[in-house]
Protein backbone atom coordinates (compact mmCIF):
# COMPACT_ATOMS: atom_id res chain seq x y z
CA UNK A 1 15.36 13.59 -19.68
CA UNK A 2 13.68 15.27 -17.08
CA UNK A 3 9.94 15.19 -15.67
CA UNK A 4 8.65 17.82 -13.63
CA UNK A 5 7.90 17.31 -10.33
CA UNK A 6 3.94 17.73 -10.77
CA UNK A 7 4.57 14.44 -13.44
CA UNK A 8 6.38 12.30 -11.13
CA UNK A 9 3.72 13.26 -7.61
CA UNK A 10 1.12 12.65 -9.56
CA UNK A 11 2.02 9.48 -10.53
CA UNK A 12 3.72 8.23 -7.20
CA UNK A 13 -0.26 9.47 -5.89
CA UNK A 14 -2.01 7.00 -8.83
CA UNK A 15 0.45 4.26 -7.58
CA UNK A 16 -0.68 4.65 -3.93
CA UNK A 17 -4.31 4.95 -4.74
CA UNK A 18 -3.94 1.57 -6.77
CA UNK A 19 -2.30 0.28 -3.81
CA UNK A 20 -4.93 1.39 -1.56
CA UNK A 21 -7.69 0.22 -3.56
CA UNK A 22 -6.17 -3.40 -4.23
CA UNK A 23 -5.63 -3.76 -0.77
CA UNK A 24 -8.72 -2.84 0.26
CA UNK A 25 -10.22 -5.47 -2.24
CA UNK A 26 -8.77 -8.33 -0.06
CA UNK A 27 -10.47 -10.40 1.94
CA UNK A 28 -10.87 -10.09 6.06
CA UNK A 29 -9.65 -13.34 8.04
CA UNK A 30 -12.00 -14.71 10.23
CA UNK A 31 -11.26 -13.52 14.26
CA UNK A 32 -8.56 -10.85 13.54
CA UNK A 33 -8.78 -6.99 13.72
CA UNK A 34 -5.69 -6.24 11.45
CA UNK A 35 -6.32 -8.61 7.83
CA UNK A 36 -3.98 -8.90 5.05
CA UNK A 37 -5.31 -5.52 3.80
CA UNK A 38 -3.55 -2.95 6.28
CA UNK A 39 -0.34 -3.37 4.84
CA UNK A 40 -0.73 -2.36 1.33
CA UNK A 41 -4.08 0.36 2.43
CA UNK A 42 -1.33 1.67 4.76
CA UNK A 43 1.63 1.97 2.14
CA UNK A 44 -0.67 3.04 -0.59
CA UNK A 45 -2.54 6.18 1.60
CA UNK A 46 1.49 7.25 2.52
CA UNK A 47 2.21 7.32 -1.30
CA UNK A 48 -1.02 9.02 -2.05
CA UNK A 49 -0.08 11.78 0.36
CA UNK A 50 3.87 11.71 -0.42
CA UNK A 51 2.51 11.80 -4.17
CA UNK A 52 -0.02 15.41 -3.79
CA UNK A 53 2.49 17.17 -1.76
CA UNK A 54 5.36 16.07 -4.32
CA UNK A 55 3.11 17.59 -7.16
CA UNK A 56 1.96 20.98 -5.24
CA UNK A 57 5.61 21.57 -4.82
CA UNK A 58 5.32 21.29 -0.87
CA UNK A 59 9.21 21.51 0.72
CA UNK A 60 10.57 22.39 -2.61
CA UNK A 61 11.81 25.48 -0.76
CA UNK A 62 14.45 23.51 1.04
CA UNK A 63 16.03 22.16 -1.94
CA UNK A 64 20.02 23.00 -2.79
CA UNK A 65 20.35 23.23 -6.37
CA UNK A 66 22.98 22.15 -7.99
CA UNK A 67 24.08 24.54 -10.48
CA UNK A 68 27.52 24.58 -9.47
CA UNK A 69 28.07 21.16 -9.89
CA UNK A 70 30.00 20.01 -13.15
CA UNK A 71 28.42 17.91 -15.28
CA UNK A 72 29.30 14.10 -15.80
CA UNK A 73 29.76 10.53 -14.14
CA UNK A 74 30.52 11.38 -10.29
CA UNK A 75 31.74 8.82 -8.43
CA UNK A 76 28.28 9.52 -5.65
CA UNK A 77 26.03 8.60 -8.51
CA UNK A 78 26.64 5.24 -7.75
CA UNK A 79 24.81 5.96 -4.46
CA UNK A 80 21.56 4.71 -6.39
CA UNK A 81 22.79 1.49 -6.37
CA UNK A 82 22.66 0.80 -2.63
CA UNK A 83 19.25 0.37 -2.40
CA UNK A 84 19.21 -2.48 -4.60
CA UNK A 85 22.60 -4.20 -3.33
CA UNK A 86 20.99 -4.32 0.40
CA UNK A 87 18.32 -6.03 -0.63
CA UNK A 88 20.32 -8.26 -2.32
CA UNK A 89 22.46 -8.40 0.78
CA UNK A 90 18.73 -8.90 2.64
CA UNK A 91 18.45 -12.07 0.31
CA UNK A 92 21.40 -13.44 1.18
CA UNK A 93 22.05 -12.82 4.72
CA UNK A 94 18.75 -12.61 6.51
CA UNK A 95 18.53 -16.55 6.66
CA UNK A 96 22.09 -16.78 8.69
CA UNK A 97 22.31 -13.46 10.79
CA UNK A 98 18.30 -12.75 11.54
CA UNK A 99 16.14 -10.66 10.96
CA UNK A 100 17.48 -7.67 13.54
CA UNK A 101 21.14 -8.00 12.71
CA UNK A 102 20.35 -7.68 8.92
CA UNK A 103 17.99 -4.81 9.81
CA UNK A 104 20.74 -3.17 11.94
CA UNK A 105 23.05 -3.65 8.82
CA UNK A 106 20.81 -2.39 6.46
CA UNK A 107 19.71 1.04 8.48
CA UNK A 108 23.06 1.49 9.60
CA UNK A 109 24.48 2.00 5.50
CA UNK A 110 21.01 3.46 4.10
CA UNK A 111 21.53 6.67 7.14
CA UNK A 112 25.15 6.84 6.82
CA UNK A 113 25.07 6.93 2.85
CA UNK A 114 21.99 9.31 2.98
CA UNK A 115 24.70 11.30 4.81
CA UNK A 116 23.83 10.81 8.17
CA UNK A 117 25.88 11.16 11.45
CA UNK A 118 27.30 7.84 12.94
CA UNK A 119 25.90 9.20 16.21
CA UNK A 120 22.09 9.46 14.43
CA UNK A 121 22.16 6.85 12.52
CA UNK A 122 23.56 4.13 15.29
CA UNK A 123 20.40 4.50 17.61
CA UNK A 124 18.34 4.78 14.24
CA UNK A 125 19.73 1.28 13.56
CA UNK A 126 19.12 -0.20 16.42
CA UNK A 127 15.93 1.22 17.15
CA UNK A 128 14.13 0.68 13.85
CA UNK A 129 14.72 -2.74 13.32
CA UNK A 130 13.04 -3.89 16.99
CA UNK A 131 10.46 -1.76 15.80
CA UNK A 132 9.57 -3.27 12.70
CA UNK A 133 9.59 -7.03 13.95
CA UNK A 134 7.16 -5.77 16.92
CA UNK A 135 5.01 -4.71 14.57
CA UNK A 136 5.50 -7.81 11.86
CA UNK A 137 5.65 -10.39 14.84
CA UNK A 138 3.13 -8.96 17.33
CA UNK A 139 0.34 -6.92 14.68
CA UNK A 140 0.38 -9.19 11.91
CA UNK A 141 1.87 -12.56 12.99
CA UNK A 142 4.39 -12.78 10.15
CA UNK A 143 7.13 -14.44 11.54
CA UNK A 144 10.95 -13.40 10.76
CA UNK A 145 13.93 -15.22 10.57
CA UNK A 146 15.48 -15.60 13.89
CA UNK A 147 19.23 -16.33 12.60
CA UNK A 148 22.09 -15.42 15.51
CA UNK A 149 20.32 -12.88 17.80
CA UNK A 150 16.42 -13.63 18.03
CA UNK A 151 13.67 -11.04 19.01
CA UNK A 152 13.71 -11.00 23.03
CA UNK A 153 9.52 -11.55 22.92
């Protein structure tokens, strides 16, 4: 089974708009700028506009099709199941290595299996994950594991 691309934006846009609007229902905290409801306002408007230009068709253009392709179990259809064995590997490991090496780790095999070049997806890796615990430690004040190689703030 199928569903049309209009189907699937429209509904990844209703998912972001009910994330935008629950977190936008939360309550401010006392003395801070940034609340508990950036997170999910911020997630939810990027699925909202991921969502309309899914449906309107915007970058189908640079689509491959695959008509050439045979039909059948392929041995890169089990590419869908990396997303869900890093975060298992997230679960298990962030605890021991930290936060940044299990970051690293993580970017490092999402680029390389989304058929990125080792010399993209390297800096990727280590940029992205300093990055995101700036923002996590420094803009929110969520605190990450530190594990083997802590944050150098």
């Amino acid at each position: 089974m199928q569903l049309s691309d209009r189907v699937t934006g429209l509904f990844l846009a209703g998912l972001g708009l009910a994330a935008a609007w629950g977190g936008s229902r939360l309550p401010a905290v006392p003395g801070q700028d940034v609340g508990p409801a950036a997170f999910p306002m911020l997630i939810g408007g990027g699925l909202l506009i991921c969502g309309v230009m899914i449906a309107f068709g915007i970058g189908h253009s640079f689509e491959v099709p695959d008509e050439d392709e045979p039909k059948g179990f392929r041995l890169a259809d089990l590419r869908a199941l990396i997303p869900p064995a890093l975060l298992l590997f997230y679960m298990l490991a962030v605890d021991t290595l930290g936060f940044m090496l299990t970051a690293f780790t993580i970017v490092a095999c999402s680029a390389l299996a989304l058929g990125a070049r080792p010399r993209l997806a390297l800096p990727l890796a280590v940029v992205t994950p300093i990055f995101v615990h700036a923002v996590f430690a420094k803009l929110l004040r969520v605190p990450l594991a530190d594990g083997i190689l802590p944050a150098f703030w």
